[in-house]
C-alpha atoms as a PDB file:
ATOM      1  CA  UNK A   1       7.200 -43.289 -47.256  1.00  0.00           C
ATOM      2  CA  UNK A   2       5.343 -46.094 -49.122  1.00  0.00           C
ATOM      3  CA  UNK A   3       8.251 -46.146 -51.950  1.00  0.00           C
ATOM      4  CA  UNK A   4      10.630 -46.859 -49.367  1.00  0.00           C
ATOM      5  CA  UNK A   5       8.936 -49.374 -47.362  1.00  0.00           C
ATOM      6  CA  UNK A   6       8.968 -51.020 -51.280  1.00  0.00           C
ATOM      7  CA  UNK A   7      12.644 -50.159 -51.778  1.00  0.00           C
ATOM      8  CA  UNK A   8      13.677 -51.844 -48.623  1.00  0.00           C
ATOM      9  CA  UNK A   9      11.529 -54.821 -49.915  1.00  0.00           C
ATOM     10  CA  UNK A  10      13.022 -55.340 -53.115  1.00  0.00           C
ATOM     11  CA  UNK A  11      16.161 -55.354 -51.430  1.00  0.00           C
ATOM     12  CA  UNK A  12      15.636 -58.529 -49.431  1.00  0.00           C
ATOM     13  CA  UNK A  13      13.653 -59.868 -52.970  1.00  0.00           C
ATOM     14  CA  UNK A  14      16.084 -59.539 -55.609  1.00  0.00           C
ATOM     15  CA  UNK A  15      15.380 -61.967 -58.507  1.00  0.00           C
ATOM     16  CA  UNK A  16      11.567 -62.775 -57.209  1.00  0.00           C
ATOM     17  CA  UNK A  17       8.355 -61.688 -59.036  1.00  0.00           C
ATOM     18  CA  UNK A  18       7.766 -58.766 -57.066  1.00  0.00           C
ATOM     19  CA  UNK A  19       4.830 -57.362 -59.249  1.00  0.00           C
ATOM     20  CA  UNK A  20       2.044 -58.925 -57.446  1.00  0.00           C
ATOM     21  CA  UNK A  21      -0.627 -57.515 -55.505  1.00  0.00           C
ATOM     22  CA  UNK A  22       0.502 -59.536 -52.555  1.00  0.00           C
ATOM     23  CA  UNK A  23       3.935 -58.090 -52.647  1.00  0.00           C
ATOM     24  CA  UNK A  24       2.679 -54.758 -52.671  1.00  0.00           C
ATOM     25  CA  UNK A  25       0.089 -54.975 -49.720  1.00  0.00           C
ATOM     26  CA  UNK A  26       2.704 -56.409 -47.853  1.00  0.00           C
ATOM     27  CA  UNK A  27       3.476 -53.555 -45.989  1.00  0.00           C
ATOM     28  CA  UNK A  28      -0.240 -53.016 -45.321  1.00  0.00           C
ATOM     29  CA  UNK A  29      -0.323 -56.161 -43.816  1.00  0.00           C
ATOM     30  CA  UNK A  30       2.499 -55.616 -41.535  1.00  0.00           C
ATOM     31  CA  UNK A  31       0.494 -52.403 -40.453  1.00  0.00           C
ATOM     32  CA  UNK A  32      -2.728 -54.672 -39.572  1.00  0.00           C
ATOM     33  CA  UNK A  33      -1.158 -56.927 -37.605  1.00  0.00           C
ATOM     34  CA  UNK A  34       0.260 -53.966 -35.336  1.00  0.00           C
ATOM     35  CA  UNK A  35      -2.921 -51.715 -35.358  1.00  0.00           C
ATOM     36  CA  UNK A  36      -5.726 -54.943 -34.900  1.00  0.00           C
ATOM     37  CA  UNK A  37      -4.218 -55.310 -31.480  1.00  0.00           C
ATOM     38  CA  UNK A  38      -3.752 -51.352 -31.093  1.00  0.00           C
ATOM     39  CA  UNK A  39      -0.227 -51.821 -30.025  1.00  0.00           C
ATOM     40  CA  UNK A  40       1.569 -48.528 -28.995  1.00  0.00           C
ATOM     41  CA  UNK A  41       4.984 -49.700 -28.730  1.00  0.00           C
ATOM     42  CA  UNK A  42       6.662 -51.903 -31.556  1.00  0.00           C
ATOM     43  CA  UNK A  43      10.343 -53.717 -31.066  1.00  0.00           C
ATOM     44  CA  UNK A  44      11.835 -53.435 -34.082  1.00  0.00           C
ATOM     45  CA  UNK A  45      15.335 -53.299 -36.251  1.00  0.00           C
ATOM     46  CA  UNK A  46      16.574 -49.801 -37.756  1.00  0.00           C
ATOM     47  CA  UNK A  47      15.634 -51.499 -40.517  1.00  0.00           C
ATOM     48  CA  UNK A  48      11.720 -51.815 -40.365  1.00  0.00           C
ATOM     49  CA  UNK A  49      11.599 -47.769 -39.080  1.00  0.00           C
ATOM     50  CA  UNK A  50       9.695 -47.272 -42.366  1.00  0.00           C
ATOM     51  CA  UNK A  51       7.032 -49.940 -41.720  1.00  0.00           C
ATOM     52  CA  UNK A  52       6.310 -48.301 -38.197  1.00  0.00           C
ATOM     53  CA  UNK A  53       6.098 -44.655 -40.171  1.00  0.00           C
ATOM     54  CA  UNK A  54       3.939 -46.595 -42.647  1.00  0.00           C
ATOM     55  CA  UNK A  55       1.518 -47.962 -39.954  1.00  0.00           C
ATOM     56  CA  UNK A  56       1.233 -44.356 -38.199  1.00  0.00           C
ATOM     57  CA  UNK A  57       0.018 -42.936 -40.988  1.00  0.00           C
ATOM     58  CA  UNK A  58      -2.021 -45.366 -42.028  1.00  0.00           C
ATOM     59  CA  UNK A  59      -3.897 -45.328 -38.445  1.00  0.00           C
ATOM     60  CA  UNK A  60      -3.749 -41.513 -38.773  1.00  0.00           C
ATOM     61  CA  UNK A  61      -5.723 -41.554 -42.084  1.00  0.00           C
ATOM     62  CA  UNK A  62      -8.184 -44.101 -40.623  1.00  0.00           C
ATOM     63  CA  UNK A  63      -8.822 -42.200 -37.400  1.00  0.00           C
ATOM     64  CA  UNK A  64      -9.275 -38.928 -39.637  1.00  0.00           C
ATOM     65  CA  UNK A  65     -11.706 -40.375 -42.178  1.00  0.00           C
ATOM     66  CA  UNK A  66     -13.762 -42.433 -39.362  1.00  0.00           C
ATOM     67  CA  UNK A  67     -13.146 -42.124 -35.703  1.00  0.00           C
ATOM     68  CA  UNK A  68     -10.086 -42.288 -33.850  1.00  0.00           C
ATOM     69  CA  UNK A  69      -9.684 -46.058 -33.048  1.00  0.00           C
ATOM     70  CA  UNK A  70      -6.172 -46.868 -33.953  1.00  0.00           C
ATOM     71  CA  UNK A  71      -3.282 -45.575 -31.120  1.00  0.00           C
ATOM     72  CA  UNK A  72      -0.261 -44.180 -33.706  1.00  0.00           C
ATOM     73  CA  UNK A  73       2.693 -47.075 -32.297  1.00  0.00           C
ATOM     74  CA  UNK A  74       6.270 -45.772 -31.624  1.00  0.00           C
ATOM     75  CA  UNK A  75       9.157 -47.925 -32.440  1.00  0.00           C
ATOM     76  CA  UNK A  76      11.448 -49.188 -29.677  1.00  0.00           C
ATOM     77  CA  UNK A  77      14.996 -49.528 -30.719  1.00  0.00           C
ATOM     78  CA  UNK A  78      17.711 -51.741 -28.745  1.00  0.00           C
ATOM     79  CA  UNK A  79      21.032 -50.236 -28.189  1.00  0.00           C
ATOM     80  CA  UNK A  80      22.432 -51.733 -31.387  1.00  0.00           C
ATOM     81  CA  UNK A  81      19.000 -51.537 -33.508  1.00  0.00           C
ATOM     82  CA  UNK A  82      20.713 -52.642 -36.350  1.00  0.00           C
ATOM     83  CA  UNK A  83      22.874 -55.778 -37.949  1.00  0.00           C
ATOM     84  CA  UNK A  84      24.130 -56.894 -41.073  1.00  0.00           C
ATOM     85  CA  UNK A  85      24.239 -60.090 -42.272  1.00  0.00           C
ATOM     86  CA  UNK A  86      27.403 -62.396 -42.592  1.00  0.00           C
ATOM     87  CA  UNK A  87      27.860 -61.550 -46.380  1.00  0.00           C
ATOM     88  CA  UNK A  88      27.581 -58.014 -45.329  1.00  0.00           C
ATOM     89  CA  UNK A  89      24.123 -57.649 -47.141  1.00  0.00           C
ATOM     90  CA  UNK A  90      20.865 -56.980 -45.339  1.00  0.00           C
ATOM     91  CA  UNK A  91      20.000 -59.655 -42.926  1.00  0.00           C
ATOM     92  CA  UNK A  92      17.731 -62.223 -44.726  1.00  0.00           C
ATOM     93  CA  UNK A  93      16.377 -65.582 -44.436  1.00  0.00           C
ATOM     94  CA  UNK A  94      16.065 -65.988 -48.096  1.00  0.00           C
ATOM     95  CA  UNK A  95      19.527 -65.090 -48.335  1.00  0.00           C
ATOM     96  CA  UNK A  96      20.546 -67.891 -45.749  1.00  0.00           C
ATOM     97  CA  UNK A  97      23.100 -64.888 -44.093  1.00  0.00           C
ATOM     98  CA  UNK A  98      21.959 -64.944 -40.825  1.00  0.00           C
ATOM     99  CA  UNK A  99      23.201 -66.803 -37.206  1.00  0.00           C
ATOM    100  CA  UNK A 100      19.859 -68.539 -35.914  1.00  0.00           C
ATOM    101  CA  UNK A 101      19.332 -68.862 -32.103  1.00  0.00           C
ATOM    102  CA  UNK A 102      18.582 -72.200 -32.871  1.00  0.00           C
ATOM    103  CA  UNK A 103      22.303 -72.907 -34.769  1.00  0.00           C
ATOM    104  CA  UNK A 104      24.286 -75.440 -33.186  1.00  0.00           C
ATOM    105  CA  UNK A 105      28.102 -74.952 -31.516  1.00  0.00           C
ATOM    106  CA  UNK A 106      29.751 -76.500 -35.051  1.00  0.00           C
ATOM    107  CA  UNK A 107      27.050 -74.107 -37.190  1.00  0.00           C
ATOM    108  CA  UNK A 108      27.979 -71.179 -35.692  1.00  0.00           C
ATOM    109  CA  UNK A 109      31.593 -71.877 -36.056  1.00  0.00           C
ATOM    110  CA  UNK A 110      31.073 -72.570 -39.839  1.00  0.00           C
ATOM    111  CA  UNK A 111      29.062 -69.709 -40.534  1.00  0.00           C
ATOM    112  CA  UNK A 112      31.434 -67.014 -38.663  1.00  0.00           C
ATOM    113  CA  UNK A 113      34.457 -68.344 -40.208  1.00  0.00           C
ATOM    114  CA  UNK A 114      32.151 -67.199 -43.586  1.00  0.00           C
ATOM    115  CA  UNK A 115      31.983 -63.812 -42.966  1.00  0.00           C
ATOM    116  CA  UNK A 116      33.511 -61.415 -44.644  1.00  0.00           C
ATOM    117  CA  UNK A 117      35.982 -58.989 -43.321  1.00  0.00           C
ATOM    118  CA  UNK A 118      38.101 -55.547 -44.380  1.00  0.00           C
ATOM    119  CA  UNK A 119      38.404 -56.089 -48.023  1.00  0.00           C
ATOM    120  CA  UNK A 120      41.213 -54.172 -48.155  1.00  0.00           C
ATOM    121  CA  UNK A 121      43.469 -56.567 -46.391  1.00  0.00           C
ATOM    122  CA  UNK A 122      44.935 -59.229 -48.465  1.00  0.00           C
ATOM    123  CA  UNK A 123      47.666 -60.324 -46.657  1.00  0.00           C
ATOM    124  CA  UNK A 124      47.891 -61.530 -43.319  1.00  0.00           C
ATOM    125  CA  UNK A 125      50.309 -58.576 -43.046  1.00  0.00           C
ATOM    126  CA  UNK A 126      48.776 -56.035 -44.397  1.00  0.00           C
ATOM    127  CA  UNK A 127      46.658 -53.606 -41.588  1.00  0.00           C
ATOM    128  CA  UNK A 128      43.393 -54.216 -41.272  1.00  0.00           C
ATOM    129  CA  UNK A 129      40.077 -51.611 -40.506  1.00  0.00           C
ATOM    130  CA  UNK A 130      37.931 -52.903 -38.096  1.00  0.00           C
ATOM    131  CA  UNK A 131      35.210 -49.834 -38.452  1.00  0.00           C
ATOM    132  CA  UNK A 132      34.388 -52.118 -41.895  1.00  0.00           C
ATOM    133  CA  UNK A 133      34.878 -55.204 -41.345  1.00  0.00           C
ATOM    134  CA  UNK A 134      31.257 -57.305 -40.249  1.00  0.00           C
ATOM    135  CA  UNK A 135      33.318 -59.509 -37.858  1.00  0.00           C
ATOM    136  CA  UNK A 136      33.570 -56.748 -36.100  1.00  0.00           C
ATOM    137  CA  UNK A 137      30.426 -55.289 -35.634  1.00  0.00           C
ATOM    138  CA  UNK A 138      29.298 -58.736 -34.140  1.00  0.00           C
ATOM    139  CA  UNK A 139      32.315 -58.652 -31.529  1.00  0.00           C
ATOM    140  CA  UNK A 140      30.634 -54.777 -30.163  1.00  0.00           C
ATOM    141  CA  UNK A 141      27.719 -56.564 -29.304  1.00  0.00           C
ATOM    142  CA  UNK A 142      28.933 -60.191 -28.943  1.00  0.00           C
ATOM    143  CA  UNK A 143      32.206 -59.376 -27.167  1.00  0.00           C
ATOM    144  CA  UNK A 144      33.526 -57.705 -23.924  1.00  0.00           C
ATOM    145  CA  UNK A 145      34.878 -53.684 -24.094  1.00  0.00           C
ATOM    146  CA  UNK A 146      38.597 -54.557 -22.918  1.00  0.00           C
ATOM    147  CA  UNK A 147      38.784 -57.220 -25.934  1.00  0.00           C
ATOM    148  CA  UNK A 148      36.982 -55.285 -28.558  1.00  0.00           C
ATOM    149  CA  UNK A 149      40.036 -52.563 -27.581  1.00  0.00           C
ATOM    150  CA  UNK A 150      42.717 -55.358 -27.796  1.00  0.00           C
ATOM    151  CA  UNK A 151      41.087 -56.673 -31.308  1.00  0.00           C
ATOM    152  CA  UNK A 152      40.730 -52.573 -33.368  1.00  0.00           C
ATOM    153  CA  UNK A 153      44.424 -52.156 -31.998  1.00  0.00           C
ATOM    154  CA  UNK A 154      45.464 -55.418 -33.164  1.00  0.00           C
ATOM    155  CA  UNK A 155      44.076 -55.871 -36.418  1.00  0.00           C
ATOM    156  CA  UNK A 156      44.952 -51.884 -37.140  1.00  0.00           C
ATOM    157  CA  UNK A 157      48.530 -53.143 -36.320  1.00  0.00           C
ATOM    158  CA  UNK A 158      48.121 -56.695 -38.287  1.00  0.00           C
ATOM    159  CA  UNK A 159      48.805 -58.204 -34.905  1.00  0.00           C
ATOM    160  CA  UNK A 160      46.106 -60.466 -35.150  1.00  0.00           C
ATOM    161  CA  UNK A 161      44.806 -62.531 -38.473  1.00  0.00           C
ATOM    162  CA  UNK A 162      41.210 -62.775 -39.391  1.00  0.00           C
ATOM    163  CA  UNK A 163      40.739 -66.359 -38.755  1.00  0.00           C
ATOM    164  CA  UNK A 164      42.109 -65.910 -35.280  1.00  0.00           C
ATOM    165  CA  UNK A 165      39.374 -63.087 -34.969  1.00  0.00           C
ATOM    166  CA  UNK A 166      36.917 -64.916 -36.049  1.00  0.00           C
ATOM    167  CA  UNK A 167      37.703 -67.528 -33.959  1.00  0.00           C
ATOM    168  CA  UNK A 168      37.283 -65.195 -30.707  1.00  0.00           C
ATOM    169  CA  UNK A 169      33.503 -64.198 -32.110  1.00  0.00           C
ATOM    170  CA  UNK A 170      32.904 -67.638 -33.084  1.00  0.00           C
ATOM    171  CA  UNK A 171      33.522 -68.360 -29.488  1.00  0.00           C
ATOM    172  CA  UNK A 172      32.012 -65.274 -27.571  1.00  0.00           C
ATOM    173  CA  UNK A 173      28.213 -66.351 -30.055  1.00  0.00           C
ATOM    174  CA  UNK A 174      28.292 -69.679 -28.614  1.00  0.00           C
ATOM    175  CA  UNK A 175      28.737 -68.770 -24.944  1.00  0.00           C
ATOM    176  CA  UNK A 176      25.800 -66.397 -25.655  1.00  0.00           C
ATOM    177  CA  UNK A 177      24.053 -69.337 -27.210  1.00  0.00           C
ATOM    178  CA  UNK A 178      24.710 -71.821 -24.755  1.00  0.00           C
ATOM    179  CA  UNK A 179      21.474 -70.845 -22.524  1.00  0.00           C
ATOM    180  CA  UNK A 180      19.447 -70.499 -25.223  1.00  0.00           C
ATOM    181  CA  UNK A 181      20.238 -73.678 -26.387  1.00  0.00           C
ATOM    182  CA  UNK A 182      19.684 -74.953 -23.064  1.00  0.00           C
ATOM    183  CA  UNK A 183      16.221 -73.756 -22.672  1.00  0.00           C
ATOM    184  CA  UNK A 184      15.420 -75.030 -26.182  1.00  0.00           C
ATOM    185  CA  UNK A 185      16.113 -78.516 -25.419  1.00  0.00           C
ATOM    186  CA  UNK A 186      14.235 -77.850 -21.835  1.00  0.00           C
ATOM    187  CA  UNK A 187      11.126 -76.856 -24.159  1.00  0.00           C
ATOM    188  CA  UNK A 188      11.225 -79.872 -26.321  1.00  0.00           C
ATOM    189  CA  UNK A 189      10.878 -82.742 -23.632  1.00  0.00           C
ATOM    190  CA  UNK A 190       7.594 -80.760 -22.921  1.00  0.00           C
ATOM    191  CA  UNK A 191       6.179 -79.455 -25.820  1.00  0.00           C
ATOM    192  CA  UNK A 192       2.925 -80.443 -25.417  1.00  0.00           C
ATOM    193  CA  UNK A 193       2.624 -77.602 -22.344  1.00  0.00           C
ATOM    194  CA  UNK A 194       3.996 -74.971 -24.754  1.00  0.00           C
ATOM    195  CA  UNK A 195       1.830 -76.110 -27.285  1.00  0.00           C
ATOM    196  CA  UNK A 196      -1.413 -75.206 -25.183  1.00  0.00           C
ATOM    197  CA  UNK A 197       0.254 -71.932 -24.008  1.00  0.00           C
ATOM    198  CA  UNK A 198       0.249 -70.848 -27.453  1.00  0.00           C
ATOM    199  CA  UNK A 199      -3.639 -71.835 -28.408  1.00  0.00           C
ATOM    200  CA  UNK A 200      -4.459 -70.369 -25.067  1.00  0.00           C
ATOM    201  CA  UNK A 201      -2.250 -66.951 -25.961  1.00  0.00           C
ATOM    202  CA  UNK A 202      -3.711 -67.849 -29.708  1.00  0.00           C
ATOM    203  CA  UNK A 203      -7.620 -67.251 -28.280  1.00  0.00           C
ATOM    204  CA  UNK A 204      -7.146 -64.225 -26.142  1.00  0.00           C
ATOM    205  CA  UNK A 205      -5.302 -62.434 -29.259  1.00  0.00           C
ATOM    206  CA  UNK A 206      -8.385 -63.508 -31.552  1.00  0.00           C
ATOM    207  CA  UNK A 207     -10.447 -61.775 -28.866  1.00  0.00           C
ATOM    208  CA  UNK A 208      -8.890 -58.865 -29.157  1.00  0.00           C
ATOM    209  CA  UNK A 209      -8.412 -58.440 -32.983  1.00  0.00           C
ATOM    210  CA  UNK A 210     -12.299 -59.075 -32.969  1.00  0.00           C
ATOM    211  CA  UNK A 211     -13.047 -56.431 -30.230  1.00  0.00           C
ATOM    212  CA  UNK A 212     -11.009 -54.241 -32.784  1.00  0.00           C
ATOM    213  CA  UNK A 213     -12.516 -55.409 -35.812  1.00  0.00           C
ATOM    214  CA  UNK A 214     -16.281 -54.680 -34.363  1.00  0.00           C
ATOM    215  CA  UNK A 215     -14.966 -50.757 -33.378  1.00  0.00           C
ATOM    216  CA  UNK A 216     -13.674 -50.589 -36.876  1.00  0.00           C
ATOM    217  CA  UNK A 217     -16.842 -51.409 -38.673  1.00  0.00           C
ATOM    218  CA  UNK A 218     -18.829 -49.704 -36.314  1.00  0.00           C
ATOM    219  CA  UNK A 219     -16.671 -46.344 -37.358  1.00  0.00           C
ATOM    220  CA  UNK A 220     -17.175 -47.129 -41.256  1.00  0.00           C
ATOM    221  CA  UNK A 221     -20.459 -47.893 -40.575  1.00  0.00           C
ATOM    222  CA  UNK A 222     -20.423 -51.174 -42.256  1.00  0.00           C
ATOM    223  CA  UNK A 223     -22.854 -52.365 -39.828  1.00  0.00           C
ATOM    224  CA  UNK A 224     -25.464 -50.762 -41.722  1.00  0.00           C
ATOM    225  CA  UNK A 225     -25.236 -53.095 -44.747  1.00  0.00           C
END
């Protein structure tokens, strides 16, 4: 499990000095900020299903070697738990491949019209596959049943271009994006409120993660020294 919690790393890290100590406890990390608040239910991509196994089995080890402190989490999955990114590699921020909530109407449009599509079809002509094509994986969660039908017979029948697809998803993320952009600009003119939510949120998590912290040394004993 802990080689492909690193493989799935290295993927998003291509290029970087990965041979640190930091790079390798990452995962371990990611484990103690889920089991210092003893959560028992994680949200999570398909994607990060290895760093939930990871932190089970890391609380399962602790509670077997000490006392049982740590609740094993379970991963909760959305319908569509997983999402490539517009270049059709994994989903990054270092890779700059992702649609932000926080992208503006003319970003959107830019970074849609980006994506890549069936690289099999060269020609405007030429029939299209929508089951590989990223575009389309956006428009089966971005876009309504009856038009995702219309677009796979379409495009299967080169009766609709990939620009004018695009185009449709392009428009279908920004009406999604619209309220969200909305309450962004709502938050803004009063950040100072939010600002004290989050210390206020910020000092009832510390209390927690130190309720935790005193049950964990109490179970390795490291009271004692």
């Amino acid at each position: 499990m802990a080689e492909e919690v690193v493989k799935n790393l290295e993927e998003g890290d291509v290029g970087k000095d990965i041979d640190t100590v930091g790079f390798l406890a990452y995962p371990v990390l990611q484990a103690a900020d889920i089991l210092i608040y003893k959560a028992d239910t994680v949200p999570v991509g398909e994607d990060q299903l290895p760093h939930i196994e990871l932190t089970r089995e890391i609380a399962r080890r602790f509670n077997t070697l000490y006392e049982p402190v740590f609740p094993e989490p379970q991963a909760m999955l959305t319908e569509e738990a997983k999402l490539p990114g517009i270049d059709g590699r994994k989903m990054s921020k270092s890779y700059n491949n992702a649609i932000y909530l926080s992208d503006d109407e003319e970003t959107v449009n830019s970074k849609v019209l980006q994506m890549k599509t069936d690289p099999q079809r060269v020609r405007r002509t030429d029939p299209g596959n929508p089951d590989v094509c990223i575009v389309y994986d956006y428009h089966r969660i971005f876009t309504d049943k009856e038009t995702q039908s219309q677009i796979d017979t379409q495009c299967r029948n080169a009766q609709i271009g990939c620009v004018e697809c695009k185009k449709i998803l392009a428009q279908n993320l920004n009406r999604f994006l619209s309220p969200v952009r909305e309450k962004r600009r709502e938050i803004e003119k009063d950040i100072k409120r939010y600002e004290k939510i989050f210390e206020e949120g910020t000092e009832k998590a510390r209390a927690v993660a130190s309720e935790t912290m005193g049950e964990v040394r109490k179970a390795m004993k490291l009271w004692e020294f």
